[in-house]
Protein backbone atom coordinates (compact mmCIF):
# COMPACT_ATOMS: atom_id res chain seq x y z
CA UNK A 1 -31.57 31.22 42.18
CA UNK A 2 -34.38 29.96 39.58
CA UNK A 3 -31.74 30.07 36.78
CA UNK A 4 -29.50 27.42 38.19
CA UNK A 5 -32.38 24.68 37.94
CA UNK A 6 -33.72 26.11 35.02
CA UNK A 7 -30.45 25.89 32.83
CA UNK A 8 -30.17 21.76 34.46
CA UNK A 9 -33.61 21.30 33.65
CA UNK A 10 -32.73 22.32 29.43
CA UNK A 11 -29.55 20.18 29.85
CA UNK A 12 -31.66 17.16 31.00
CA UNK A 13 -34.29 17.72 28.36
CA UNK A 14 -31.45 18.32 25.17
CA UNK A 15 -29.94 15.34 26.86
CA UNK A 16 -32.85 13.21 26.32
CA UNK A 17 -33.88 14.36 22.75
CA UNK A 18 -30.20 13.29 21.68
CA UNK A 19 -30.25 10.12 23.19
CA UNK A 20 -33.33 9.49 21.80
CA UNK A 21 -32.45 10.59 18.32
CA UNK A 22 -28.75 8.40 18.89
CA UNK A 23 -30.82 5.25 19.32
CA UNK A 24 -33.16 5.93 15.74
CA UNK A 25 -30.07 6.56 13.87
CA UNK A 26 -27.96 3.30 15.62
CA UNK A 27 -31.59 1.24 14.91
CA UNK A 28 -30.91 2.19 10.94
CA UNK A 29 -27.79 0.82 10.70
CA UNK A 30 -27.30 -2.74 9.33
CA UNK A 31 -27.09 -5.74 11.90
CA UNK A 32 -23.19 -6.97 12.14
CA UNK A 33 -24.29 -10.14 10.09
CA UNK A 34 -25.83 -8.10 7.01
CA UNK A 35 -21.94 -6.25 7.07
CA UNK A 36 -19.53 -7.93 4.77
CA UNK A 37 -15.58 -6.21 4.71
CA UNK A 38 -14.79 -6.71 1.62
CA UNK A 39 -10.84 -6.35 1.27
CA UNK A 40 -9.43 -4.65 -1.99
CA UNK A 41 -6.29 -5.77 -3.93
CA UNK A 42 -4.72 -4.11 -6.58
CA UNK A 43 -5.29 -5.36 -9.90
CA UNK A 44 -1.90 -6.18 -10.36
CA UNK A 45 -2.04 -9.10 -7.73
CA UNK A 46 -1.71 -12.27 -9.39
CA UNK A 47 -0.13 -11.15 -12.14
CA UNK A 48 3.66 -12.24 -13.56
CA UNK A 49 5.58 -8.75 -14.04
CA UNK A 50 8.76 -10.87 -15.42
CA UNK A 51 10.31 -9.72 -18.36
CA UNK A 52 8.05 -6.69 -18.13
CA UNK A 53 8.97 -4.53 -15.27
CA UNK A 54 11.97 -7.23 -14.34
CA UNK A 55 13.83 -9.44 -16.39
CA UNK A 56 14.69 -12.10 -13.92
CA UNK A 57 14.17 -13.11 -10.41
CA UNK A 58 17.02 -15.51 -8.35
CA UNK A 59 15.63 -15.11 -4.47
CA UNK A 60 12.04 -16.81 -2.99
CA UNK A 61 10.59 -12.97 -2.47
CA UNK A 62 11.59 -9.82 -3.58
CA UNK A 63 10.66 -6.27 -3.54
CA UNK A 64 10.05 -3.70 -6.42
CA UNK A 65 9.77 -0.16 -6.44
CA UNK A 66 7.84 1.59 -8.83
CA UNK A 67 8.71 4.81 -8.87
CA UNK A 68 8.79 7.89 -10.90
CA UNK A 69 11.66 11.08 -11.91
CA UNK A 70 9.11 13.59 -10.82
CA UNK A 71 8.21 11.51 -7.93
CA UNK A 72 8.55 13.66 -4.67
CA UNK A 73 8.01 10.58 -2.43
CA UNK A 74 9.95 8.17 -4.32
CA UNK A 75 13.46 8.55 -2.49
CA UNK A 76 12.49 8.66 0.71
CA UNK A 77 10.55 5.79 0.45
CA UNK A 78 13.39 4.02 -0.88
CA UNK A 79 15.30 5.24 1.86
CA UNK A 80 13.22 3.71 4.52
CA UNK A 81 12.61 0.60 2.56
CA UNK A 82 16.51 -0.11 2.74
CA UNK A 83 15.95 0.69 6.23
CA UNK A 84 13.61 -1.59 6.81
CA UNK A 85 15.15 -4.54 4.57
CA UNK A 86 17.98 -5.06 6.80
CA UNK A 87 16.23 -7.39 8.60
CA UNK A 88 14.64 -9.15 6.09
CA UNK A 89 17.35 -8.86 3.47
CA UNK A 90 15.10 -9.48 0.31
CA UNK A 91 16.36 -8.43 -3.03
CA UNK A 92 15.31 -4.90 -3.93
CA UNK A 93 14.97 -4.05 -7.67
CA UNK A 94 13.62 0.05 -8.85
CA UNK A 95 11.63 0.31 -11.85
CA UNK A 96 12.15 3.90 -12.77
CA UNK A 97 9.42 5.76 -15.28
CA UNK A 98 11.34 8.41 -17.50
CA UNK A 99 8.80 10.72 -18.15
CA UNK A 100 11.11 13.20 -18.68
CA UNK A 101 13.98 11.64 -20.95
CA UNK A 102 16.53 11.91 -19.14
CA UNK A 103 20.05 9.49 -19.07
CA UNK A 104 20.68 10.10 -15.78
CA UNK A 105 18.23 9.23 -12.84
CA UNK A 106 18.37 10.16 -9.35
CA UNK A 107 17.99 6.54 -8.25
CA UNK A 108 21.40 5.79 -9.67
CA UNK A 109 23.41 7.39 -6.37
CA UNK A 110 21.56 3.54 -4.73
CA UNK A 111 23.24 1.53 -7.40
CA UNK A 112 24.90 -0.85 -4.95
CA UNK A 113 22.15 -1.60 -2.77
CA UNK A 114 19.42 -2.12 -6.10
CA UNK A 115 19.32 -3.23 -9.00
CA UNK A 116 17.81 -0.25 -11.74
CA UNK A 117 15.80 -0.55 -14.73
CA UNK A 118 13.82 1.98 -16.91
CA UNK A 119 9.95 0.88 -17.57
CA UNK A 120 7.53 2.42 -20.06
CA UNK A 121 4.65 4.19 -19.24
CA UNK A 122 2.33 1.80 -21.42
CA UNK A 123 3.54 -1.21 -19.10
CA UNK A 124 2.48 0.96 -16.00
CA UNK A 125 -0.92 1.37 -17.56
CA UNK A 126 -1.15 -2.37 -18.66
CA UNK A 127 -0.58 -3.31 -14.86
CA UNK A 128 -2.67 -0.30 -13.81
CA UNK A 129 0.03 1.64 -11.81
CA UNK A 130 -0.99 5.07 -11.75
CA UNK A 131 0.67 6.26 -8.05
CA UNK A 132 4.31 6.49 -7.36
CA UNK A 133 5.67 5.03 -5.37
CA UNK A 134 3.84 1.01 -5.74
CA UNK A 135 5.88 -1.23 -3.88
CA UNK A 136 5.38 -4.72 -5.11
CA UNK A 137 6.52 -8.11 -3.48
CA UNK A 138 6.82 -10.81 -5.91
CA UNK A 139 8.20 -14.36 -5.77
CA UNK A 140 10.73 -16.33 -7.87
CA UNK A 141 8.57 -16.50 -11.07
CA UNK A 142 7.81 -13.06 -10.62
CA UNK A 143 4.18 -13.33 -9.06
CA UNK A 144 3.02 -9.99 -7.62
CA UNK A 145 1.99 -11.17 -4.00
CA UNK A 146 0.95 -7.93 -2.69
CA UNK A 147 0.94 -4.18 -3.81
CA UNK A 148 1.29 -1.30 -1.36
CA UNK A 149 1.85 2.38 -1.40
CA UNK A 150 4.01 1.66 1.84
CA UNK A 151 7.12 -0.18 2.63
CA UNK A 152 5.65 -1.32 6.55
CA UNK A 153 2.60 -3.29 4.48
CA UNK A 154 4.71 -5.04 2.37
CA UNK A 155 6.99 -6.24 5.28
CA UNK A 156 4.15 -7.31 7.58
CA UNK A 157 2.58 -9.01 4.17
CA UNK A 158 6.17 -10.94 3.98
CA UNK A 159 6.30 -11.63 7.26
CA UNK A 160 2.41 -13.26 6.87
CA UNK A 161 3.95 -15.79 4.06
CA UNK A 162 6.88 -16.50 6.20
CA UNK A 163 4.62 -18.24 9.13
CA UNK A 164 2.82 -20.04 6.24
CA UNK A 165 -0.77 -17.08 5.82
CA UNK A 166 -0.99 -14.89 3.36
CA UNK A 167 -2.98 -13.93 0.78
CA UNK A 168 -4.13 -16.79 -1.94
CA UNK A 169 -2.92 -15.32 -5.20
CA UNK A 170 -4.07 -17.18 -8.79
């Protein structure tokens, strides 16, 4: 009978040391004002990647895929990227990196739904692309407007310039 109020009477007490301790930790954060989000672009935004990873550029917006022979998520995402494009209908172009020296790539079975090219390793490292797959919308001079790991991001990026947003590129 005296354990029932006895184990209460511990819960109430650890109760109140946590709730205590909650409140000194929330009092050390920093007030909302003192917060600043700072939002991350990839270095390659802002940048013209015509002639280097593309040679030319006829549509408003268009997508390119970075991706890699080796690449494991590479087709996929090209997959779903087609996919997704049917609504949007924006030119798709693959920038392939041979690492391996091959003449044939396993991009070329999408040959009629984008347009292939091989890219060099150096101009990856010049535009800092170290993951595969980068997509990368880019407008008719060949502006990179945004960079994304993911084919959704770039769409709802589109979609932003479309209703006149977007990110302010240099």
């Amino acid at each position: 009978m005296i354990l029932l109020p006895t184990v209460w009477l511990t819960l109430l007490i650890l109760f109140y040391f946590y709730q205590k301790q909650y409140k000194e930790e929330l009092q050390l954060l920093p007030a909302l004002d003192e917060v600043s989000v700072a939002t991350t672009t990839h270095p390659i935004v802002g940048k013209s990647v015509k002639h280097q990873l593309i040679e030319s550029f006829s549509s408003p917006y268009s997508i390119i895929l970075v991706a890699s022979e080796r690449c494991n998520y590479c087709e996929p995402e090209l997959e779903e990227l087609l996919l997704e494009n049917r609504t949007a209908q924006l030119p798709v172009f693959v920038a392939v990196l041979d690492e391996e020296g091959k003449s044939d790539s396993k991009y070329t079975k999408y040959d009629n739904e984008v347009a292939l090219s091989k890219v060099e390793e150096d101009t990856l490292k010049k535009y800092s692309i170290y993951e595969f797959p980068t997509l990368l919308l880019v407008d008719e001079k060949g502006v990179v407007l945004e960079a994304s790991g993911w084919n959704r991001a770039l769409f709802v990026h589109y979609d932003m310039l479309l209703k006149g947003g977007g990110r302010d590129v240099e």
